[in-house]
C-alpha atoms as a PDB file:
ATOM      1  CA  UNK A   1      18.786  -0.532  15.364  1.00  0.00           C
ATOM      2  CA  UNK A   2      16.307   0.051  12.413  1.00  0.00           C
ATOM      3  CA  UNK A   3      13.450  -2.262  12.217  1.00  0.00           C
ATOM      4  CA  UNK A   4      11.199  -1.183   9.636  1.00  0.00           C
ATOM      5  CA  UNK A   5       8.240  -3.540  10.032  1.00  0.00           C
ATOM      6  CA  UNK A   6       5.269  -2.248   7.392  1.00  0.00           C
ATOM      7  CA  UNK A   7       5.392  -0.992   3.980  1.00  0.00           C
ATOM      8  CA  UNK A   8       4.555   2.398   2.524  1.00  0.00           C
ATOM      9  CA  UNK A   9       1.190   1.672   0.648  1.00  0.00           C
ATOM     10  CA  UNK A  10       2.061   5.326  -1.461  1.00  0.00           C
ATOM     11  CA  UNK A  11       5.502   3.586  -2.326  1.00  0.00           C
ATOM     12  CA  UNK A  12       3.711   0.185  -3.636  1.00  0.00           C
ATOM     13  CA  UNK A  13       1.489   1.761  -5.470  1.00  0.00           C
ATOM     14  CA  UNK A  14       4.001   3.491  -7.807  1.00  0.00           C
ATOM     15  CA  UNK A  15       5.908   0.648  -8.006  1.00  0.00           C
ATOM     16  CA  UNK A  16       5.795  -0.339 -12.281  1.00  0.00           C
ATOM     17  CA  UNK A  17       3.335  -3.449 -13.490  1.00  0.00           C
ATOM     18  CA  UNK A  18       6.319  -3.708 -15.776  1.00  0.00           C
ATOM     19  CA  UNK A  19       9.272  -4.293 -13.319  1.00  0.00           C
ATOM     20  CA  UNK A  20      10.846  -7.491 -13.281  1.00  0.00           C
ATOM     21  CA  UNK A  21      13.523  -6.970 -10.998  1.00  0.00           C
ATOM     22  CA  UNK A  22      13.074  -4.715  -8.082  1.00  0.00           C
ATOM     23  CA  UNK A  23      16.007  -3.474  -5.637  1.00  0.00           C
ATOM     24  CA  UNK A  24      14.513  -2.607  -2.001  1.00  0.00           C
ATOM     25  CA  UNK A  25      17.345  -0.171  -0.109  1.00  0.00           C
ATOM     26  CA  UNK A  26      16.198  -0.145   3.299  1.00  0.00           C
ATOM     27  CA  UNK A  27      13.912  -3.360   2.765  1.00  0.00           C
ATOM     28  CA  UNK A  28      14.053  -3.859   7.072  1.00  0.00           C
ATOM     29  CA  UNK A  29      11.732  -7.311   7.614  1.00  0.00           C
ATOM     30  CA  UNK A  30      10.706  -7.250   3.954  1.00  0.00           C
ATOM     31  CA  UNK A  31       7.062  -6.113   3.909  1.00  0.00           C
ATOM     32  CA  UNK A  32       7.251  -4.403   0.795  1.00  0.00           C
ATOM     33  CA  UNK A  33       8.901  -7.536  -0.739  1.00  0.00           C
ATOM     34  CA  UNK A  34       5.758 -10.104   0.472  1.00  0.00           C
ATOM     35  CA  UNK A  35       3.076  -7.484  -0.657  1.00  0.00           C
ATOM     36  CA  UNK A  36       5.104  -6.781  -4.397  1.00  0.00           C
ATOM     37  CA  UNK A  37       5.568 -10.750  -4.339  1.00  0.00           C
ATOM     38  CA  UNK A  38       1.938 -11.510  -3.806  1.00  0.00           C
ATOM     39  CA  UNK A  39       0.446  -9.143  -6.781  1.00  0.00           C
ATOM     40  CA  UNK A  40       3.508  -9.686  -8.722  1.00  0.00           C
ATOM     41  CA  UNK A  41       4.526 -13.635  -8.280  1.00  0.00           C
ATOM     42  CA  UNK A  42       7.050 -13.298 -11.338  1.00  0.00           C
ATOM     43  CA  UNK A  43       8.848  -9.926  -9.792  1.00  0.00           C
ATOM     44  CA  UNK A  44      12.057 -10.502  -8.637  1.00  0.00           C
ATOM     45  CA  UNK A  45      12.478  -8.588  -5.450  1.00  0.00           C
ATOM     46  CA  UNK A  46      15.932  -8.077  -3.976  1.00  0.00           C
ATOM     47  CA  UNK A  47      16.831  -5.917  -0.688  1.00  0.00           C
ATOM     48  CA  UNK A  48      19.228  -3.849   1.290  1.00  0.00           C
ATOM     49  CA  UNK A  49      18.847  -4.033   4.895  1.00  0.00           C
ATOM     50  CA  UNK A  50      20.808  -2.678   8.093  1.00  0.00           C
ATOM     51  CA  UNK A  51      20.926  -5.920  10.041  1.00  0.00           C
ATOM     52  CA  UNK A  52      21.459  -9.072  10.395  1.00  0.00           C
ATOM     53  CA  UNK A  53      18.132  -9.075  12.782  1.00  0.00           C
ATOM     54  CA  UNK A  54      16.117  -7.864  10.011  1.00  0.00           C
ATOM     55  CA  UNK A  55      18.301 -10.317   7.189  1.00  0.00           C
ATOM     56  CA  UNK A  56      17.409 -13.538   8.291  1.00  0.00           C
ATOM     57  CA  UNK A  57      13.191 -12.327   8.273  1.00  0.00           C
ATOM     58  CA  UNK A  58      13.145 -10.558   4.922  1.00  0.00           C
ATOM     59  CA  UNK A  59      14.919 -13.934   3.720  1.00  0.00           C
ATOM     60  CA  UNK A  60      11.153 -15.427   3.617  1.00  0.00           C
ATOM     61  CA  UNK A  61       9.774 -12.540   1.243  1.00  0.00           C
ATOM     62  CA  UNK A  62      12.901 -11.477  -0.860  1.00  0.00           C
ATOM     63  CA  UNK A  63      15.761 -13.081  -3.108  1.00  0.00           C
ATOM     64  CA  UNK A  64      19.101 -11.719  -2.232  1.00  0.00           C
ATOM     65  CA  UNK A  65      19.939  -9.063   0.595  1.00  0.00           C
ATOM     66  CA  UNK A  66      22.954  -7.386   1.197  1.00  0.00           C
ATOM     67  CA  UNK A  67      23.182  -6.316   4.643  1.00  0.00           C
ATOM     68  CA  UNK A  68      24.663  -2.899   4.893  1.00  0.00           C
ATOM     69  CA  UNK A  69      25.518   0.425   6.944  1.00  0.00           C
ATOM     70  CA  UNK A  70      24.931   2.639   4.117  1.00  0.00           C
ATOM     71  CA  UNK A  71      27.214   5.468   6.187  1.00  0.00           C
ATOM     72  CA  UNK A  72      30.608   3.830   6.122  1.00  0.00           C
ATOM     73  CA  UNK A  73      30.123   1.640   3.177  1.00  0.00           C
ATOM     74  CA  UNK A  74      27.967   1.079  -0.034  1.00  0.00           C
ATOM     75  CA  UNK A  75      27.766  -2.155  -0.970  1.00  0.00           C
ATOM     76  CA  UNK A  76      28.635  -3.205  -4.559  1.00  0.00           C
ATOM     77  CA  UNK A  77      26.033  -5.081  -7.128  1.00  0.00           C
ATOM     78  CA  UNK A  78      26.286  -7.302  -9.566  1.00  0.00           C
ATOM     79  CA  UNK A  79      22.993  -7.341 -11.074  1.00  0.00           C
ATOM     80  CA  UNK A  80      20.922  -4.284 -12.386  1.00  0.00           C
ATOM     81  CA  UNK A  81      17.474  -3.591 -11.710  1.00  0.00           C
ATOM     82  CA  UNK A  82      14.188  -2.044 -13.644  1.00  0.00           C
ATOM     83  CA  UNK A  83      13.118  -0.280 -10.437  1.00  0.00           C
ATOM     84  CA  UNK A  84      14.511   0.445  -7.360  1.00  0.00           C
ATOM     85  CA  UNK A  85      12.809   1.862  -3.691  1.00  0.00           C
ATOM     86  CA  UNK A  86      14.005   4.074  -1.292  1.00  0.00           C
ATOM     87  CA  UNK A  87      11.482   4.215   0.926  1.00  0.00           C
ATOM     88  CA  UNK A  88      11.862   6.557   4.107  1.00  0.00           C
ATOM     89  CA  UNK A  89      15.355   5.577   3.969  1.00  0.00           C
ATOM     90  CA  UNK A  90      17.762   8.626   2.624  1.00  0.00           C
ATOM     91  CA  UNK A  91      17.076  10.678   5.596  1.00  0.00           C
ATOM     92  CA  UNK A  92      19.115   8.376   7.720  1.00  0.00           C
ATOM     93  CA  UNK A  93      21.993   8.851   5.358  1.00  0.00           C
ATOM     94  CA  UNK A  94      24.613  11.832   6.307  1.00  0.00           C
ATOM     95  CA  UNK A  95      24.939  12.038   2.237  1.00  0.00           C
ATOM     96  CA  UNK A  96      21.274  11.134   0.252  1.00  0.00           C
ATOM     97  CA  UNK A  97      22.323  12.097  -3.166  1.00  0.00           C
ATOM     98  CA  UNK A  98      25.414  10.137  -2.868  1.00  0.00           C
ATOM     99  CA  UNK A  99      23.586   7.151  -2.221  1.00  0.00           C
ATOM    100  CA  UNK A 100      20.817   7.748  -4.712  1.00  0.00           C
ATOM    101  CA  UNK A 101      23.582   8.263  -7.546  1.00  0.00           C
ATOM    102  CA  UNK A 102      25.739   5.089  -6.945  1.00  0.00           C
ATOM    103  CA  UNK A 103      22.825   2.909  -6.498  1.00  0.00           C
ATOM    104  CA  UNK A 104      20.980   4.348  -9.762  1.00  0.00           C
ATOM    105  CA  UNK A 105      24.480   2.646 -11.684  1.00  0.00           C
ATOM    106  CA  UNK A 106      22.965  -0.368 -11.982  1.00  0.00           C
ATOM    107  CA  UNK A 107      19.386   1.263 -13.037  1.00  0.00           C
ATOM    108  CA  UNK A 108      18.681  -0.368 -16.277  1.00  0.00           C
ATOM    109  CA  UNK A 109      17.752   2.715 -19.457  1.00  0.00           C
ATOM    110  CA  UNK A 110      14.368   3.301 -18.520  1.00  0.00           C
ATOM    111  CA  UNK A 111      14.095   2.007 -15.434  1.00  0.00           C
ATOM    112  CA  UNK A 112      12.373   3.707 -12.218  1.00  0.00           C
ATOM    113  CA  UNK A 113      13.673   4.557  -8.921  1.00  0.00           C
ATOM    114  CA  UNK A 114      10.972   5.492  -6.150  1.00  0.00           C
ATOM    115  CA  UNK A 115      12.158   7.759  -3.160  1.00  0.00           C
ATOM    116  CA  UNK A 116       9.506   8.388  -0.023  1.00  0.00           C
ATOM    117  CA  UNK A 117      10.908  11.177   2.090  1.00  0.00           C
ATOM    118  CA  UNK A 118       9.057  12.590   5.506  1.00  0.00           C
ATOM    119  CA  UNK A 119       8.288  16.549   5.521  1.00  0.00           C
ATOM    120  CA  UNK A 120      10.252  17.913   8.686  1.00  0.00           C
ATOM    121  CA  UNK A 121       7.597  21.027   7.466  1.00  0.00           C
ATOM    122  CA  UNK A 122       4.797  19.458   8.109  1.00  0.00           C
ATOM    123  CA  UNK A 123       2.091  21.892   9.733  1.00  0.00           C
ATOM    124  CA  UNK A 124       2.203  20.374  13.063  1.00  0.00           C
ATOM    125  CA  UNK A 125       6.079  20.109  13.032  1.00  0.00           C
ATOM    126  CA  UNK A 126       6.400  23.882  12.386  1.00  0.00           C
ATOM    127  CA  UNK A 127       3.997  24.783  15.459  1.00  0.00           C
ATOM    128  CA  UNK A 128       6.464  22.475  17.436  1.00  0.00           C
ATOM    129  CA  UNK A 129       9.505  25.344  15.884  1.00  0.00           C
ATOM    130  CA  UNK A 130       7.508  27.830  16.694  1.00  0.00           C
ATOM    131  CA  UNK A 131       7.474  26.862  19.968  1.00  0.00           C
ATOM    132  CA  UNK A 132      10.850  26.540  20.692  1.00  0.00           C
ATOM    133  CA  UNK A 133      10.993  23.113  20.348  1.00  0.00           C
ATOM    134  CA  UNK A 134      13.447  21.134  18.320  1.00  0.00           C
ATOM    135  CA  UNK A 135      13.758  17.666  20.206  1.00  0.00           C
ATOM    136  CA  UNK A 136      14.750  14.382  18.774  1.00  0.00           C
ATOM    137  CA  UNK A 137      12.521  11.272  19.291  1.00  0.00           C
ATOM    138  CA  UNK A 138      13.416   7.900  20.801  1.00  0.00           C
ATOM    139  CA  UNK A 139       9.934   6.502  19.083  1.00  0.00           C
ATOM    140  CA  UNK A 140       9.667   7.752  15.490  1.00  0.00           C
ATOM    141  CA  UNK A 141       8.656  10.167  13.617  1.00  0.00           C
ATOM    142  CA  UNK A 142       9.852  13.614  11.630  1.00  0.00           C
ATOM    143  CA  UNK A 143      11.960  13.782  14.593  1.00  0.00           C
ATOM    144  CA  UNK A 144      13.512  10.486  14.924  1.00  0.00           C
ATOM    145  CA  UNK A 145      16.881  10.288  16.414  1.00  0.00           C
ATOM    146  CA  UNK A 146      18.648   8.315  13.270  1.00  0.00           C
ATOM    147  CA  UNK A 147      17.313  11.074  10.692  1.00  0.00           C
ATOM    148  CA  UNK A 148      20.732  12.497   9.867  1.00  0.00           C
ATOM    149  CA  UNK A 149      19.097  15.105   7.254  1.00  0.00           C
ATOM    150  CA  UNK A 150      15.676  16.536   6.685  1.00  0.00           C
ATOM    151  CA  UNK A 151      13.820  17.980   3.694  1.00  0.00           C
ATOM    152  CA  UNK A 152      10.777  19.875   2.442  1.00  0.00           C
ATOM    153  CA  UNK A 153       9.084  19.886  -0.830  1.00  0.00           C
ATOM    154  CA  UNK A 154      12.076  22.188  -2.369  1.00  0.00           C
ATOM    155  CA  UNK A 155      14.959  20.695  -0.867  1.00  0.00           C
ATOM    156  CA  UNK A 156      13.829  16.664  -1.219  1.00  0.00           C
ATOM    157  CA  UNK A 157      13.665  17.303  -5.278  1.00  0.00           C
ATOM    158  CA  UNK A 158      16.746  19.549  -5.227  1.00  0.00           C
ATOM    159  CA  UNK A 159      18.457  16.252  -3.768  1.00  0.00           C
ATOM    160  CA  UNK A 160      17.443  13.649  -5.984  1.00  0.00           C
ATOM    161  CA  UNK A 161      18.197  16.063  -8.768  1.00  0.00           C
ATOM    162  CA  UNK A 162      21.640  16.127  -7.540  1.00  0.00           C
ATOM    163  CA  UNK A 163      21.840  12.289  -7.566  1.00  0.00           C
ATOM    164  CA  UNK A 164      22.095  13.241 -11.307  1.00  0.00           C
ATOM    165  CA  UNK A 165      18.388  12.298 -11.989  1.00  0.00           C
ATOM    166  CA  UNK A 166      14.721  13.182 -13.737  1.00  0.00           C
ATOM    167  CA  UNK A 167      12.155  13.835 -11.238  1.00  0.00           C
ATOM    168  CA  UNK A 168       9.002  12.549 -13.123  1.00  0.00           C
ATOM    169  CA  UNK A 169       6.076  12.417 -10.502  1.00  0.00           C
ATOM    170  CA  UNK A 170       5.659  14.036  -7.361  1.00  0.00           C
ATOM    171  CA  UNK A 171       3.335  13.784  -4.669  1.00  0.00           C
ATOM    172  CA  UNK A 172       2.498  14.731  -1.088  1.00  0.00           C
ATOM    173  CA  UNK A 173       0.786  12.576   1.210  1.00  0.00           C
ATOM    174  CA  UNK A 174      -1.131  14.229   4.312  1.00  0.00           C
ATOM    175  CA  UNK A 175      -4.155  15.800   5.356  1.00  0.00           C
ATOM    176  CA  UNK A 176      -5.810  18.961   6.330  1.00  0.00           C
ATOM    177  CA  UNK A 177      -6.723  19.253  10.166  1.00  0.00           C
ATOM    178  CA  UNK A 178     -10.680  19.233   9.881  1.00  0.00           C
ATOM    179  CA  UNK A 179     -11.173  17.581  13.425  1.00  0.00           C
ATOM    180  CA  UNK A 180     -14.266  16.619  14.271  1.00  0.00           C
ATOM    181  CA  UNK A 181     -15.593  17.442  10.727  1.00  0.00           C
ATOM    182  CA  UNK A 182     -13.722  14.333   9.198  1.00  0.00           C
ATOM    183  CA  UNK A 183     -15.972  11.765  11.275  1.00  0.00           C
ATOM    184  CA  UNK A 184     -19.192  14.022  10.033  1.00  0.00           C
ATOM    185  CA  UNK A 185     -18.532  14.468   6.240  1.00  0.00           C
ATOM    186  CA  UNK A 186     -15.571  12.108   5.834  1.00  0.00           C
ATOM    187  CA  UNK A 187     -15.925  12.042   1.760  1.00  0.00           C
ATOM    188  CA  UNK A 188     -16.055  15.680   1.187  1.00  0.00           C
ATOM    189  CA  UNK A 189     -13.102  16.316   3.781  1.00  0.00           C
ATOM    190  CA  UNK A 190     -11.243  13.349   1.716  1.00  0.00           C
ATOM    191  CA  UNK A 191     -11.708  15.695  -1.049  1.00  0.00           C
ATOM    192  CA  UNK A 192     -10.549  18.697   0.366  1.00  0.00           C
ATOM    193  CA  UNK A 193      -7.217  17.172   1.539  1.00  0.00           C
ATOM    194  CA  UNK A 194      -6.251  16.331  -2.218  1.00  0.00           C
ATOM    195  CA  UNK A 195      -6.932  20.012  -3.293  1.00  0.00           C
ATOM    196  CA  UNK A 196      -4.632  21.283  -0.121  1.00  0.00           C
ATOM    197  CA  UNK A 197      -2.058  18.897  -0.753  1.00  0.00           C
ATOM    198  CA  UNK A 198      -1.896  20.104  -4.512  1.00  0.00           C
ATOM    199  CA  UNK A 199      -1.703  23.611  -3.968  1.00  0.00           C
ATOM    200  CA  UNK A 200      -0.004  23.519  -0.114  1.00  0.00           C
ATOM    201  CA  UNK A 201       2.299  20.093  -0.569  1.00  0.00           C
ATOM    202  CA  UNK A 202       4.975  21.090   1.714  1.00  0.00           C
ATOM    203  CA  UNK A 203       2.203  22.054   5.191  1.00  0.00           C
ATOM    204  CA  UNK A 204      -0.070  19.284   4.701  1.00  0.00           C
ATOM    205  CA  UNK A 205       1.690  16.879   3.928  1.00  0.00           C
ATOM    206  CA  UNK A 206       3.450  14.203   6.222  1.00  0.00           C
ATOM    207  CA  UNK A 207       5.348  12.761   3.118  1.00  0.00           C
ATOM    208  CA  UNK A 208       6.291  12.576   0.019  1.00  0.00           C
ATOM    209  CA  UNK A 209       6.951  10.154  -3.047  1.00  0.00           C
ATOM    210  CA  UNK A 210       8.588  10.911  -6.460  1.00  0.00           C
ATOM    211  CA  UNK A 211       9.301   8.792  -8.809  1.00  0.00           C
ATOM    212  CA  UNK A 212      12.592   9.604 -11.508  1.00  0.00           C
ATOM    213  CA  UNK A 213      14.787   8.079 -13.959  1.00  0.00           C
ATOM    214  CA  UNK A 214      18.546   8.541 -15.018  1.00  0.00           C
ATOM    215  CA  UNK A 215      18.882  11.816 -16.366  1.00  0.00           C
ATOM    216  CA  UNK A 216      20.049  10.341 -20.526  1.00  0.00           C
END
C-alpha cells in the first residue's frame, strides 16, 4: 500500500497564488492539502488517493477525495480545476501520459498542471548500473518496487508532451557530491549545485518538476 506521508516542498512552491481550485492525484494523507490550505485558506483543495487508509486522514486537510487504483480504473470528475498536482505519482502508473491526458479534461483554459517525477539517472543510481545492479526496493526510492516506469530529463518531458500538453517550466532538484566540503563552505557549494543542475539536470538531480498547460 502507498502511504505518502510529506509533501514535495519543490511541488508547493510552483503551485499558482491564483488557483482556486486545486486537484491533488496521489494526495496519500493530504500533506500537500494542510500546507496549500494554511497559506491559501480560500483554495479549494480536492484529492485522489489509493486507499481507504489514507481517505479517511486526508479527509481533515482536503474537500472531496476519490479513492482510486489509477491502473484498472480512472475515476470520473465532475468539477474542473485551475491547477492540478501530480506529485511523484505517474511513475507508479503502467501508462503516465494516459493518465496525465484524461485528468487534464477537466483543466480549466489556462490552468496549470504540476508533475514531480524521480530521475532513475541520477549519478548515484547509474554507479549502482554500472555495477551490475538493478534491484528493486522494499523501502523507497528510484528503485521502489511500485514504480512501474522510469524517466530521465528527455524521456519525463517527452511523456507529458504526449499527454497532449505545453511544458512551460522545468527544473531539476539535486545536488553535486562535495562531501565534506558542504559542512566547510555550505553557501558557495549551495551555489555550485544550481549551476550543475542547470547545465547537468539529468546526473545531479534526484528529481524533477515541470509545470504545463493544455496544448490550445
Amino acid at each position: 500500500m502507498l502511504n505518502y506521508q510529506a509533501f514535495n516542498v519543490e511541488v508547493f512552491n510552483k503551485v499558482p497564488s491564483t488557483a482556486t481550485k486545486t486537484l491533488d492525484i496521489g494526495c496519500g494523507t493530504g500533506e500537500m492539502g494542510k500546507a496549500l490550505k494554511a497559506k491559501y485558506p480560500q483554495m479549494q483543495i480536492d484529492g485522489v488517493t489509493y486507499s481507504e487508509d489514507e481517505r479517511s486522514i486526508a479527509a481533515a486537510h482536503l474537500g472531496h477525495i476519490i479513492v482510486a487504483d489509477l491502473n484498472r480504473s480512472l475515476p470520473m470528475l465532475s468539477g474542473r480545476y485551475d491547477c492540478m498536482i501530480f506529485s511523484h505519482i505517474l511513475e507508479h502508473t503502467l501508462d503516465p501520459s494516459n493518465v496525465l491526458k484524461h485528468f487534464s479534461k477537466n483543466l480549466i483554459p489556462g490552468g496549470t498542471i504540476i508533475v514531480a517525477l524521480p530521475n532513475v539517472l541520477q549519478f548515484k543510481q547509474r554507479f549502482s548500473f554500472l555495477r551490475g545492479n538493478f534491484k528493486y526496493s522494499e523501502i523507497g526510492g528510484l528503485m521502489d518496487v511500485t514504480h512501474f516506469r522510469f524517466f530521465d530529463w528527455l524521456s519525463a518531458q517527452e511523456m507529458i508532451s504526449k499527454a497532449g500538453l505545453n511544458i512551460t517550466s522545468k527544473a531539476s532538484y539535486g545536488n553535486f557530491p562535495f562531501l565534506s566540503l558542504r559542512k566547510i563552505a555550505p553557501g558557495l557549494c549551495a551555489k555550485a549545485d544550481q549551476q550543475f543542475l542547470k547545465f547537468f539536470p539529468g546526473l545531479f538531480g534526484f528529481q524533477f518538476v515541470f509545470t504545463a498547460k493544455n496544448k490550445i
